[in-house]
C-alpha atoms as a PDB file:
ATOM      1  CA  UNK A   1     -14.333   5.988  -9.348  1.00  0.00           C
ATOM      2  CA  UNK A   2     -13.841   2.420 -10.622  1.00  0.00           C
ATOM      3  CA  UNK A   3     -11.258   3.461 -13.024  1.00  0.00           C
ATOM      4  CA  UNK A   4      -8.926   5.183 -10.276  1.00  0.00           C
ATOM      5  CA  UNK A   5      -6.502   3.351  -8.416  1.00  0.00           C
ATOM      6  CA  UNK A   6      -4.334   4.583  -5.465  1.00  0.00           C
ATOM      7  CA  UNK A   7      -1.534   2.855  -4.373  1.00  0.00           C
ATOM      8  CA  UNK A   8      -0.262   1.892  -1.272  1.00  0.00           C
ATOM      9  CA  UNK A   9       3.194   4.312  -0.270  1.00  0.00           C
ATOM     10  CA  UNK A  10       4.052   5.132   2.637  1.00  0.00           C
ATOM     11  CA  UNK A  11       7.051   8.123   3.027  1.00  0.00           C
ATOM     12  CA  UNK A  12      10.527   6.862   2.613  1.00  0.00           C
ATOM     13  CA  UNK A  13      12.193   9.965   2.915  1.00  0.00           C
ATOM     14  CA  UNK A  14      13.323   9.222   6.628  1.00  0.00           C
ATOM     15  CA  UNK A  15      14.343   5.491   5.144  1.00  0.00           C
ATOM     16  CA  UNK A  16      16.387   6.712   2.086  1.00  0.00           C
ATOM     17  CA  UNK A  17      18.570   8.848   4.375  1.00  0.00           C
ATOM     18  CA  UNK A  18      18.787   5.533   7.080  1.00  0.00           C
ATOM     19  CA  UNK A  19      19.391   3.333   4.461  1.00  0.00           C
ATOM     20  CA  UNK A  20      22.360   5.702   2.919  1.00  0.00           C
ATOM     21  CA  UNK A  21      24.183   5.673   6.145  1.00  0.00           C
ATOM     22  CA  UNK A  22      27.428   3.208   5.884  1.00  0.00           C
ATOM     23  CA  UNK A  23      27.736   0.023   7.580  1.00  0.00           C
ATOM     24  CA  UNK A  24      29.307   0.918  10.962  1.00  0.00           C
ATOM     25  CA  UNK A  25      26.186   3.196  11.565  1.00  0.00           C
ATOM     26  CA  UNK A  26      23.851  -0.003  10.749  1.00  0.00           C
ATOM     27  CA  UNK A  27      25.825  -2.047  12.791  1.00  0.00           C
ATOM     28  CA  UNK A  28      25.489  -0.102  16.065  1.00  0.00           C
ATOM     29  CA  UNK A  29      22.324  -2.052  16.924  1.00  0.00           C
ATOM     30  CA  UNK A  30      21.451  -4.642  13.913  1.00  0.00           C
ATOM     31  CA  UNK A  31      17.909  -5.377  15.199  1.00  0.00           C
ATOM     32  CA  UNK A  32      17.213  -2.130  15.066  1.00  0.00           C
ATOM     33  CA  UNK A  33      18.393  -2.076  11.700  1.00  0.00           C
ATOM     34  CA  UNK A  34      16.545  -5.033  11.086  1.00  0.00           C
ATOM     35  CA  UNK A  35      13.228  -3.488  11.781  1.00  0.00           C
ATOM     36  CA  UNK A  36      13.686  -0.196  10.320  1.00  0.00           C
ATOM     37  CA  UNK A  37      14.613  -2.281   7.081  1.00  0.00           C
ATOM     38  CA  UNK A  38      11.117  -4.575   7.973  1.00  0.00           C
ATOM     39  CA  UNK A  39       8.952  -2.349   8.333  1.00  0.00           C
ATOM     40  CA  UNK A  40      10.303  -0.460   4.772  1.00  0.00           C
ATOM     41  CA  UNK A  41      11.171  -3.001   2.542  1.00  0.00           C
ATOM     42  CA  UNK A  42       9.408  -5.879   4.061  1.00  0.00           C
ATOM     43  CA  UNK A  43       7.325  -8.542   3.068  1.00  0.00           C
ATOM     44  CA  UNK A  44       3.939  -7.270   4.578  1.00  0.00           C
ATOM     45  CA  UNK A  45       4.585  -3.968   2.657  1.00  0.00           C
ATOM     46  CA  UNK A  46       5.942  -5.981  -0.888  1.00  0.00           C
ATOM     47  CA  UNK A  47       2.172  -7.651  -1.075  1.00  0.00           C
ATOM     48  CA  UNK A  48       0.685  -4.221  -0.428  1.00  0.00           C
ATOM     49  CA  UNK A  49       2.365  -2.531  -2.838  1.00  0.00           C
ATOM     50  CA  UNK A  50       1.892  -5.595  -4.849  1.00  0.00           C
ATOM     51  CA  UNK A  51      -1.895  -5.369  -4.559  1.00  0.00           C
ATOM     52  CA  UNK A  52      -2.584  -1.878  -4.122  1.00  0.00           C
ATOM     53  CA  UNK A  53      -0.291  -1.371  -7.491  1.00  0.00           C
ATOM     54  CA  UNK A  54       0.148  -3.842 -10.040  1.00  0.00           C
ATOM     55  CA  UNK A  55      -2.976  -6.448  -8.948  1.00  0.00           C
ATOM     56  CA  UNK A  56      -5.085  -3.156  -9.105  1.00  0.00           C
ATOM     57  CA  UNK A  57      -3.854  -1.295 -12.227  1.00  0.00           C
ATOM     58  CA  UNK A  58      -4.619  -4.962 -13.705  1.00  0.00           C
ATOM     59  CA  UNK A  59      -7.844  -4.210 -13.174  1.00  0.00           C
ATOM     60  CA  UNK A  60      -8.445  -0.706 -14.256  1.00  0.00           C
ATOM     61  CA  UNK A  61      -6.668  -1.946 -17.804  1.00  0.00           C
ATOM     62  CA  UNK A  62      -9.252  -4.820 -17.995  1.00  0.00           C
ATOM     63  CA  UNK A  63     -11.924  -1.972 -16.446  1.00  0.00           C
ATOM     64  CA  UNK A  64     -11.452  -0.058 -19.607  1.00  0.00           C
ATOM     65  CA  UNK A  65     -11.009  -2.467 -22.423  1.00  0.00           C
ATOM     66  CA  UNK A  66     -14.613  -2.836 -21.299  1.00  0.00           C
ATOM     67  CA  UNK A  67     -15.319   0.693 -21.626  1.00  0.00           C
ATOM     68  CA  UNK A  68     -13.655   0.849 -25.294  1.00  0.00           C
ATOM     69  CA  UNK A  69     -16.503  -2.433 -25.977  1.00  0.00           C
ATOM     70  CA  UNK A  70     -19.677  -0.089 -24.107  1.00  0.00           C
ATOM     71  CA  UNK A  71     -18.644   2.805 -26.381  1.00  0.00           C
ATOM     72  CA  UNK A  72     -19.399   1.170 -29.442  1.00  0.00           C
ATOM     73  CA  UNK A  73     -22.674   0.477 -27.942  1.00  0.00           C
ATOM     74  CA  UNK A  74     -23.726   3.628 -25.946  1.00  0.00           C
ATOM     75  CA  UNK A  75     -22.704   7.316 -25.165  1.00  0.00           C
ATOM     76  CA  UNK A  76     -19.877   6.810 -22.490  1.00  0.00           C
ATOM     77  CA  UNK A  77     -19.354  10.330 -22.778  1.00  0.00           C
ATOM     78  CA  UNK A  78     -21.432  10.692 -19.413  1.00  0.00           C
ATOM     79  CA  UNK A  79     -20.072   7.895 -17.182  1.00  0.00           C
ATOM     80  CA  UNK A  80     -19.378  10.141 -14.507  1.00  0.00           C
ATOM     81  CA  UNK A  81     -23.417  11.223 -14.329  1.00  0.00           C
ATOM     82  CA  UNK A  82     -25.676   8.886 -12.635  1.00  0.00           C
ATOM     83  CA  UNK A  83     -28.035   9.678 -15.247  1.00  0.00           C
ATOM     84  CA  UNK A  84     -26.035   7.327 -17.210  1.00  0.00           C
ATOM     85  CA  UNK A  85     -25.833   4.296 -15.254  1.00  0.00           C
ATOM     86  CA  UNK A  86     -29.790   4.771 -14.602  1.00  0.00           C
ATOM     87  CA  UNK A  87     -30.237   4.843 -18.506  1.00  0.00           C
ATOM     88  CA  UNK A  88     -28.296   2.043 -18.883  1.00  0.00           C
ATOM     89  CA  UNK A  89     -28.773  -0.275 -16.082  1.00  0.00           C
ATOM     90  CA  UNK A  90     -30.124  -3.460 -17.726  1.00  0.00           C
ATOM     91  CA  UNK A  91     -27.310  -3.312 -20.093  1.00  0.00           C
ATOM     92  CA  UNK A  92     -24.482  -3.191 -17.642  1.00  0.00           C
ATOM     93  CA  UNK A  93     -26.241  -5.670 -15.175  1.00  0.00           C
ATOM     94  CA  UNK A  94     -26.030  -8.075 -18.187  1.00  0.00           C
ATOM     95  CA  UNK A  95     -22.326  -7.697 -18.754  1.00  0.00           C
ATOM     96  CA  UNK A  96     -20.608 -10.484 -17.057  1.00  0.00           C
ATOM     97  CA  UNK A  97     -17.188  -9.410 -18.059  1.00  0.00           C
ATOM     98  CA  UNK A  98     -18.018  -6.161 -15.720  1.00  0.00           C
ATOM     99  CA  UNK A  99     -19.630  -8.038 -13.005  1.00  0.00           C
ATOM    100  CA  UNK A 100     -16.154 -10.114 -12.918  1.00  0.00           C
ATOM    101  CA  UNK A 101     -13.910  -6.933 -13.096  1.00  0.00           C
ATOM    102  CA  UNK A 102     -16.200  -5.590 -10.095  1.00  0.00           C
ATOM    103  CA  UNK A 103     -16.198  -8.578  -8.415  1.00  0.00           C
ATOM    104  CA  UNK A 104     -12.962  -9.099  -8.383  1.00  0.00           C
ATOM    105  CA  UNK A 105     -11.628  -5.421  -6.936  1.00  0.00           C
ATOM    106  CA  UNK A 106     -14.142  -5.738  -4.243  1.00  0.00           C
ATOM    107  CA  UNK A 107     -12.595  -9.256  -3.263  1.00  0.00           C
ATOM    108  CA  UNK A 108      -8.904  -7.471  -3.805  1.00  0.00           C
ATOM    109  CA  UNK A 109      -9.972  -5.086  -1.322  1.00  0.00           C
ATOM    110  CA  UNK A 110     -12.043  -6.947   1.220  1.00  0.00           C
ATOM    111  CA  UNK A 111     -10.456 -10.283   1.070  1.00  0.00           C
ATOM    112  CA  UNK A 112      -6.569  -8.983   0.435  1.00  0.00           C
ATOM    113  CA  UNK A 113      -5.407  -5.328   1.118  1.00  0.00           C
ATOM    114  CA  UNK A 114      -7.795  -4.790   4.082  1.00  0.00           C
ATOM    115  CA  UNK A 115      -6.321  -7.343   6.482  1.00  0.00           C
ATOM    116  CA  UNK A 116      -2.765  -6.816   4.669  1.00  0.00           C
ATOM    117  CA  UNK A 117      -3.116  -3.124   5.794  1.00  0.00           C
ATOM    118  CA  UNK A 118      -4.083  -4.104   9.296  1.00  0.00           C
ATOM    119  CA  UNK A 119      -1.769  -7.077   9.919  1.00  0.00           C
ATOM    120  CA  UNK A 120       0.917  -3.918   8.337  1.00  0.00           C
ATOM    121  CA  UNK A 121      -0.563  -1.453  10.959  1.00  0.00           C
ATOM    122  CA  UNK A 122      -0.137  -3.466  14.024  1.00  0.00           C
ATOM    123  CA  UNK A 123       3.336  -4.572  12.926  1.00  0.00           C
ATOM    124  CA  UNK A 124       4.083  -1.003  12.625  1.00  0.00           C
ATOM    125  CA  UNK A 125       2.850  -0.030  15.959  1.00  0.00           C
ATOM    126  CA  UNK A 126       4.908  -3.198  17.577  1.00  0.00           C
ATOM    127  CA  UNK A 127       7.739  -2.329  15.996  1.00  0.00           C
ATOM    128  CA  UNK A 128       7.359   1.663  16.938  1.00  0.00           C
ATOM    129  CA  UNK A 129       6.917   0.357  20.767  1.00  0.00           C
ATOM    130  CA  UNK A 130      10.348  -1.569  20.342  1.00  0.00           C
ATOM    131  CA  UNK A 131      11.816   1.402  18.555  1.00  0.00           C
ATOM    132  CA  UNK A 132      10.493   3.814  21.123  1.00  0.00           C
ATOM    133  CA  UNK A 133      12.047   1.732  24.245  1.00  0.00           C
ATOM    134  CA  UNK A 134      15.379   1.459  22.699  1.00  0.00           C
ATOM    135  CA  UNK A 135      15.503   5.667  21.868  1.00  0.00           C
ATOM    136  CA  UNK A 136      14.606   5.613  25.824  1.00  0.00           C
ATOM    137  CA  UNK A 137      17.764   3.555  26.192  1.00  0.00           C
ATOM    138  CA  UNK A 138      19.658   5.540  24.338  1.00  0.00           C
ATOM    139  CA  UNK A 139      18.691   9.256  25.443  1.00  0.00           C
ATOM    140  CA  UNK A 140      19.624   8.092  28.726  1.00  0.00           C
ATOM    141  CA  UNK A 141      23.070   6.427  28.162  1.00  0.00           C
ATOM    142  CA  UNK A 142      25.653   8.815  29.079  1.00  0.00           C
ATOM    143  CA  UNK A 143      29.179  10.104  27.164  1.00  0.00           C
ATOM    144  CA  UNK A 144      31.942  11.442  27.846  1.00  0.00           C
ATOM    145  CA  UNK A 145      33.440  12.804  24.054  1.00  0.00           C
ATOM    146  CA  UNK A 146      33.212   9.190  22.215  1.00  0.00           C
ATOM    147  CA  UNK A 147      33.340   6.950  25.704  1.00  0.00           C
ATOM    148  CA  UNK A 148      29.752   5.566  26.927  1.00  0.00           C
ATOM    149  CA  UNK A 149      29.913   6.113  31.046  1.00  0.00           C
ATOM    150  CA  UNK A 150      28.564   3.278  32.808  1.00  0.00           C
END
């Protein structure tokens, strides 16, 4: 599993079509705009993606340079066996380079993308109650052709 990385994408498809609307649309209600745009293109979800993509596939390269060094030293044919890391064991618990590599995507995970993705998820979920109240406002707002009826 340590040489798969997953990152971090949440569906656009909804944005892509906001975000091709022209400016009159986004200027109906800018702070709306604003946090549609936040919660898409945002910081919090840059450093995610950051992360969860290029700090991780870092990693995995490094991950299997050290791979490339164990084959010329054992049968990685059978990494995916536990058989193999049994047979093995004293070798790889010697490896320091590995113990780094490891090290370091636990501490990516634990120390970085875990309270990224929550600090993400609760901005989210602020942002959806804000979104929410103004839809309310909206729905309720009455027209007559193009004229808003007070």
């Amino acid at each position: 599993m340590f040489g798969f990385s997953d990152s971090f994408k949440p569906p656009n498809l909804g944005f892509e079509i906001f975000k091709s609307g022209n400016q009159d649309f986004k200027l109906v209600d800018p702070y709306i705009t604003f946090i549609i745009s936040d919660i898409m293109e945002g910081i919090d979800l840059k450093y995610l993606q950051k992360n969860t993509n290029e700090v991780e596939e870092q990693i995995v390269r490094e991950y299997k340079e050290v791979l490339k060094r164990w084959s010329r030293e054992m049968d990685v044919t059978q990494l995916d066996q536990n058989k193999f890391w049994i047979k093995n064991r004293k070798y790889i618990q010697n490896d320091d380079e590995f113990k780094y590599l490891l090290f370091q995507r636990t501490q990516l995970w634990e120390s970085s993308v875990k309270e990224e993705l929550e600090l993400y998820r609760k901005e989210v979920l602020k942002d959806k109650k804000i979104l929410d109240s103004m839809i309310n406002v909206y729905e309720n707002e009455k027209y007559v052709l193009y004229w808003k009826i007070n």
